[in-house]
N, C-alpha and C. Protein backbone atom coordinates (compact mmCIF):
# COMPACT_ATOMS: atom_id res chain seq x y z
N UNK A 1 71.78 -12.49 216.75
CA UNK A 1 70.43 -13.01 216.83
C UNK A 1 70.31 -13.72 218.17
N UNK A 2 69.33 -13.38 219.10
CA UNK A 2 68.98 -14.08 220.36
C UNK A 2 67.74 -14.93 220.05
N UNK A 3 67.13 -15.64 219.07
CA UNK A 3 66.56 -16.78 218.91
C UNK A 3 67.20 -17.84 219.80
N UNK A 4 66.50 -18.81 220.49
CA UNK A 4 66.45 -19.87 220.88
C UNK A 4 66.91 -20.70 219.97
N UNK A 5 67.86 -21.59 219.78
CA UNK A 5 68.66 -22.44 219.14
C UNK A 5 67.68 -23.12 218.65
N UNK A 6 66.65 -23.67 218.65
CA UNK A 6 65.38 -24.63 217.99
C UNK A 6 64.83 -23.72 216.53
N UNK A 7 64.97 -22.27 216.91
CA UNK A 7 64.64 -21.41 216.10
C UNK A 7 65.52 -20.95 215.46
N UNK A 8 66.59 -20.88 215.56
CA UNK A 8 68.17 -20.92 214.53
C UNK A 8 68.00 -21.41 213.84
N UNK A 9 67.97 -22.83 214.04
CA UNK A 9 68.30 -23.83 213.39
C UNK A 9 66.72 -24.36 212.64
N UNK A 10 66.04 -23.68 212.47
CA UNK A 10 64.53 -23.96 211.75
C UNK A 10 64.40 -23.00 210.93
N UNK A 11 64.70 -21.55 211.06
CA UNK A 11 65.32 -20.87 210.44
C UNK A 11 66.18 -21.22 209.27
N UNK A 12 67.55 -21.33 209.51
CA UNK A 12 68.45 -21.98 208.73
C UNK A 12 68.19 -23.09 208.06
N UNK A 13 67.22 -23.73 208.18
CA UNK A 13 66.66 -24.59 207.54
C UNK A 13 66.02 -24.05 206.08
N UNK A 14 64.39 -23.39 207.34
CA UNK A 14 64.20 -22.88 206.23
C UNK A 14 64.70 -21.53 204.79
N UNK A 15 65.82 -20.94 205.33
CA UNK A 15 66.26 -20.42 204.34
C UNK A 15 67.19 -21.49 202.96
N UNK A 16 67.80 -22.30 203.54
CA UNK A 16 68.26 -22.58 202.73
C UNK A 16 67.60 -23.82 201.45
N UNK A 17 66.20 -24.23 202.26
CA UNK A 17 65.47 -24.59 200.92
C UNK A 17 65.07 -23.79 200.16
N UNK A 18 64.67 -22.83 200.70
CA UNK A 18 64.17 -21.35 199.85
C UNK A 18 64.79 -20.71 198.79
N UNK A 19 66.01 -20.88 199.38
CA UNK A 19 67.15 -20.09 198.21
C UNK A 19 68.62 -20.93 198.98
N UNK A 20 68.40 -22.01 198.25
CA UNK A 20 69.57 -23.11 197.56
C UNK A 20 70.95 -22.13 197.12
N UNK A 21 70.75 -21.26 196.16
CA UNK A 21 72.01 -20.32 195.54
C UNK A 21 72.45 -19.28 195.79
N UNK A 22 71.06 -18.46 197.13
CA UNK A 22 71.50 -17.18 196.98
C UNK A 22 72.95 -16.59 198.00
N UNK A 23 73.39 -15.71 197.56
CA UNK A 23 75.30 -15.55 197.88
C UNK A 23 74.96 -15.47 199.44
N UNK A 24 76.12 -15.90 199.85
CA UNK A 24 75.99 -15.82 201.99
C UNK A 24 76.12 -14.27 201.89
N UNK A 25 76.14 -13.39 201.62
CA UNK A 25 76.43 -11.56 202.17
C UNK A 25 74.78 -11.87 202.68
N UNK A 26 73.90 -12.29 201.64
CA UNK A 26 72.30 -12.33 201.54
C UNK A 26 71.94 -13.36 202.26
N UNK A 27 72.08 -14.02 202.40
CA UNK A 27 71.67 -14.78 203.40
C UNK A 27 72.06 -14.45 205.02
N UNK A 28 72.61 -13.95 204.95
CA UNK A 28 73.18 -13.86 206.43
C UNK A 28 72.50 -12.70 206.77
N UNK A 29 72.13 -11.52 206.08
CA UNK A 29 71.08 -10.67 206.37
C UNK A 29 69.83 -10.78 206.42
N UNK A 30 69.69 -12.02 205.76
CA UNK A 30 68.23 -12.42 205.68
C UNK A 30 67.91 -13.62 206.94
N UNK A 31 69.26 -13.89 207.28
CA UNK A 31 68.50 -14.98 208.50
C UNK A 31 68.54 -13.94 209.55
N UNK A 32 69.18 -13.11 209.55
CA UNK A 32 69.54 -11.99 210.87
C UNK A 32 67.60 -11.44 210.84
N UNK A 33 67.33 -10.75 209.87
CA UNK A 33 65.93 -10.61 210.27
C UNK A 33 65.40 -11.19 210.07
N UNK A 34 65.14 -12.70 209.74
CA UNK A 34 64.28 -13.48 210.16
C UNK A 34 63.96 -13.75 211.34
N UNK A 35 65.04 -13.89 211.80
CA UNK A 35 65.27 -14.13 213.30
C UNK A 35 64.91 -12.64 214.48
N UNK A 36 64.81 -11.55 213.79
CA UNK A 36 64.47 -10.27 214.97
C UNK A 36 63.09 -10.73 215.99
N UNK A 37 63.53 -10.23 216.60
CA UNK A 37 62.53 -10.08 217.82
C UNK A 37 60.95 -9.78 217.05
N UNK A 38 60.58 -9.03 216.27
CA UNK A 38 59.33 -8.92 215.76
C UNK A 38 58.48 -9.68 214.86
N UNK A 39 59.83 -10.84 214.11
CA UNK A 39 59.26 -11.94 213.58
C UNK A 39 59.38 -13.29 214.71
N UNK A 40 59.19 -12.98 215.65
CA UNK A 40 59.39 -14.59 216.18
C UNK A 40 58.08 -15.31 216.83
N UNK A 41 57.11 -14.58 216.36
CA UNK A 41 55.58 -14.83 216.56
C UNK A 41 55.37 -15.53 215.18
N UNK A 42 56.14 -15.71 214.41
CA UNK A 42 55.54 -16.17 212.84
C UNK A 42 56.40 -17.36 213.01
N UNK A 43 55.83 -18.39 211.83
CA UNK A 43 56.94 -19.35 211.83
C UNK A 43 57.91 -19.43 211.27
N UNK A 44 58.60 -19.97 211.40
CA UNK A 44 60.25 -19.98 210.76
C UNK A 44 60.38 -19.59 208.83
N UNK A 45 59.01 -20.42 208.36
CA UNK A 45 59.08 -20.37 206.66
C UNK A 45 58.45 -18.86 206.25
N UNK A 46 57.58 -18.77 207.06
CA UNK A 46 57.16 -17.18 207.06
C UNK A 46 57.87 -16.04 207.47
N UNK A 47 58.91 -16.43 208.19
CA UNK A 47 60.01 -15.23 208.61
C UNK A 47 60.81 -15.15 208.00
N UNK A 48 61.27 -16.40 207.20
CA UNK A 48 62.25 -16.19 206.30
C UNK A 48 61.37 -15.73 204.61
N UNK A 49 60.26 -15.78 204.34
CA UNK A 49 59.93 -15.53 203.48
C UNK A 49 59.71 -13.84 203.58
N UNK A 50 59.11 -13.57 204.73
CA UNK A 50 58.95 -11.63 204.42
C UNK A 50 60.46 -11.01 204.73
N UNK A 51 61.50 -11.84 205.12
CA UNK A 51 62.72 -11.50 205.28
C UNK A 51 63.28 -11.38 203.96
N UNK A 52 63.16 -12.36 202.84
CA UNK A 52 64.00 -12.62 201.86
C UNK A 52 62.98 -11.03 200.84
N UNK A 53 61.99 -11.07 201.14
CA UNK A 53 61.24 -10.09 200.17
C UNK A 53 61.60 -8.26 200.51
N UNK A 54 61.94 -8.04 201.72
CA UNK A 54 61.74 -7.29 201.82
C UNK A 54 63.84 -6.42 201.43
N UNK A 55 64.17 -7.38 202.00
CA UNK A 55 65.92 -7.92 201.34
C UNK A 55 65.98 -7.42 200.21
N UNK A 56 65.64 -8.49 199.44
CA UNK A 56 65.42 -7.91 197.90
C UNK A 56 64.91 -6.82 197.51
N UNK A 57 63.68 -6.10 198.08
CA UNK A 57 63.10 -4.94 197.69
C UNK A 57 64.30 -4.01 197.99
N UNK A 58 64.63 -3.82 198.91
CA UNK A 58 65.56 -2.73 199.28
C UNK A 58 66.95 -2.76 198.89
N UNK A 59 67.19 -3.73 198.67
CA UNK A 59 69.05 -3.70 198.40
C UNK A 59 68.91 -4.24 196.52
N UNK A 60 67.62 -4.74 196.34
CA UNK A 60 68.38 -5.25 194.81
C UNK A 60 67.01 -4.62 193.69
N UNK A 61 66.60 -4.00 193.89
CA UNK A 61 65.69 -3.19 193.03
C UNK A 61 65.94 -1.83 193.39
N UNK A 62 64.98 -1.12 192.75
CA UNK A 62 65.09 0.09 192.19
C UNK A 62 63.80 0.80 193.08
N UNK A 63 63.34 -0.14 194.23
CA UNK A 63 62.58 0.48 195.31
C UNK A 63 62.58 1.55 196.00
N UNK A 64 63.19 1.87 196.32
CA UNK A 64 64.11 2.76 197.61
C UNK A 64 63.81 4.08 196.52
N UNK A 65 64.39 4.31 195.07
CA UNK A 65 64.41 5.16 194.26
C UNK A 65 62.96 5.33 194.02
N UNK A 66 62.00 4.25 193.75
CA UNK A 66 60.49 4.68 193.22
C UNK A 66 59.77 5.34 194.95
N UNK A 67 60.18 5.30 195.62
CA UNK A 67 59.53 5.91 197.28
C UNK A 67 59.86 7.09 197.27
N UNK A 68 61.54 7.11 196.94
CA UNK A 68 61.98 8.72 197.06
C UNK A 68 61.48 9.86 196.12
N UNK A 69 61.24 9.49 194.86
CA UNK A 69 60.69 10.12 193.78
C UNK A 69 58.65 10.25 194.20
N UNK A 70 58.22 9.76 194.75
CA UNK A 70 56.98 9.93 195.18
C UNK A 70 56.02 8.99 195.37
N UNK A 71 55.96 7.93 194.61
CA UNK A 71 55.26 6.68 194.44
C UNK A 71 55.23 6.22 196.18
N UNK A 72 54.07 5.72 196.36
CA UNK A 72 53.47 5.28 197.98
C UNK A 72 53.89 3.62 197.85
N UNK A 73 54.07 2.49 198.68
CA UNK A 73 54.66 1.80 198.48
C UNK A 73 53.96 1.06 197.71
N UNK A 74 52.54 0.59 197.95
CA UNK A 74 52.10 -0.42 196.99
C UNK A 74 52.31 -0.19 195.57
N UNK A 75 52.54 0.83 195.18
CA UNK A 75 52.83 1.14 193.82
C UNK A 75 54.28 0.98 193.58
N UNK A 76 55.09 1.47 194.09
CA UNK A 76 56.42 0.98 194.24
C UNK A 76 56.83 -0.68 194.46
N UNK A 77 55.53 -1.29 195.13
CA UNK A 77 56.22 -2.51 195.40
C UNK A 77 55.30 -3.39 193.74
N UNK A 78 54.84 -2.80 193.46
CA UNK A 78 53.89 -2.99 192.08
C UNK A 78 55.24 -3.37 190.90
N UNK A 79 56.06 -2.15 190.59
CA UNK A 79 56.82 -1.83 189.61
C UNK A 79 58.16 -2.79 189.69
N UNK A 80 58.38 -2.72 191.34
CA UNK A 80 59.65 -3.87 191.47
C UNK A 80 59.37 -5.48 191.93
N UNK A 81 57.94 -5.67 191.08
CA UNK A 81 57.79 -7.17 191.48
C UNK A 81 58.70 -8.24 190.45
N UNK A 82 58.71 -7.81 189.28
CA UNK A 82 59.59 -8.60 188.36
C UNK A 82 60.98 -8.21 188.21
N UNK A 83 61.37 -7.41 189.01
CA UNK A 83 63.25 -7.08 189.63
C UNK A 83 63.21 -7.97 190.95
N UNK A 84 62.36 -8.71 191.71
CA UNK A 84 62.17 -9.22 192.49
C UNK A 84 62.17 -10.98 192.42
N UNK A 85 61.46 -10.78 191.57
CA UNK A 85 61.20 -12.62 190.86
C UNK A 85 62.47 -12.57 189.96
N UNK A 86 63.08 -11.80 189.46
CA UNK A 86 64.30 -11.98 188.65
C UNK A 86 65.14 -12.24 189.94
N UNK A 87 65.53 -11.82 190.96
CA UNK A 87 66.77 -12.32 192.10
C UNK A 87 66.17 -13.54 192.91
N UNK A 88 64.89 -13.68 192.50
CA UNK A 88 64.48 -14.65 193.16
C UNK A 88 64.90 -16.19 192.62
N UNK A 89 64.87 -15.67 191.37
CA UNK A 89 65.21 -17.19 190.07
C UNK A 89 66.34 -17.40 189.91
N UNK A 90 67.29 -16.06 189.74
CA UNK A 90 68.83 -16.21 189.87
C UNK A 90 69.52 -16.90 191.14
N UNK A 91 68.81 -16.91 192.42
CA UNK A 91 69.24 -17.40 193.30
C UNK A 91 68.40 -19.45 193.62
N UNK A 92 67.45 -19.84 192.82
CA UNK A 92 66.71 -21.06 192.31
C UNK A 92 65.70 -20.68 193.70
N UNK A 93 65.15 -19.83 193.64
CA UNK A 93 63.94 -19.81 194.47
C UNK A 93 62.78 -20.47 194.56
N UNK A 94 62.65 -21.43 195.75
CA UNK A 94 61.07 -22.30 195.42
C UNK A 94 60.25 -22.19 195.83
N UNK A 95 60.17 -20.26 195.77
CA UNK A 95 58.85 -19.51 195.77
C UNK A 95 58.70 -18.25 195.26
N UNK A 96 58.01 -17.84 193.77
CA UNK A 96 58.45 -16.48 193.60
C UNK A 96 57.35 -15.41 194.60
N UNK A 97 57.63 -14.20 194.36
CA UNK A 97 56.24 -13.33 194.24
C UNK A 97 55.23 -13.20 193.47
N UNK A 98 53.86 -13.52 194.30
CA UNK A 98 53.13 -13.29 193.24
C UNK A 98 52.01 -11.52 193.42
N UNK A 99 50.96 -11.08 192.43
CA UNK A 99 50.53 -10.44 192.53
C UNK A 99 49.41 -10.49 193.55
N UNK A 100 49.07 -11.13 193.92
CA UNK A 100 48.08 -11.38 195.35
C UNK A 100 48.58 -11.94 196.92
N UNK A 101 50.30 -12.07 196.47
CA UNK A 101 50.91 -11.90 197.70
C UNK A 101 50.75 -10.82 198.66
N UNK A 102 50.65 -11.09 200.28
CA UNK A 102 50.09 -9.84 201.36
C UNK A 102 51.26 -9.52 201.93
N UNK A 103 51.32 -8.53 202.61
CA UNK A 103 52.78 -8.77 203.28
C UNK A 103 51.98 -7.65 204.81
């Protein structure tokens, strides 16, 4: 990560109020794109928040499988919202997904 150390460390901040429990493999992927070059126009709680969502969609649901089978994403991201809020709670998340969340 080439973030500016002010942004590391605001970052790292904000992930770890976010998710207090979740395992370092996940976190460390999730601060890595928080931190990419394409989120660094957003702020730190917002980069780590479409970081941690999109994390989860792909590595801990059944996403990836509802895209390949045909489903377009909003519908896919429809079906894995409560496989989503479930890793979100397992890890004490103090923010789930909701259904009028934008991304």
């Amino acid at each position: 990560m080439s973030a500016p150390t002010g942004r590391r460390r605001a970052i790292a901040k904000a992930l770890t109020a976010l998710l207090p429990l979740a395992p370092y493999a996940d976190m460390e992927k999730i601060r890595a794109d928080a931190g990419a070059v394409h989120m660094k126009s957003l702020p730190p709680t917002i980069a780590v928040w479409l970081a941690t969502i999109a994390h989860i969609r792909h590595v801990h649901t059944d996403y990836e499988k509802l895209l390949a089978e045909g489903y377009d994403r909003d519908s896919a991201r429809f079906f894995v919202m409560e496989q989503t809020n479930s890793v979100l709670t397992r890890w004490r998340a103090t923010r789930l997904l909701e259904d009028n969340d934008e991304e």
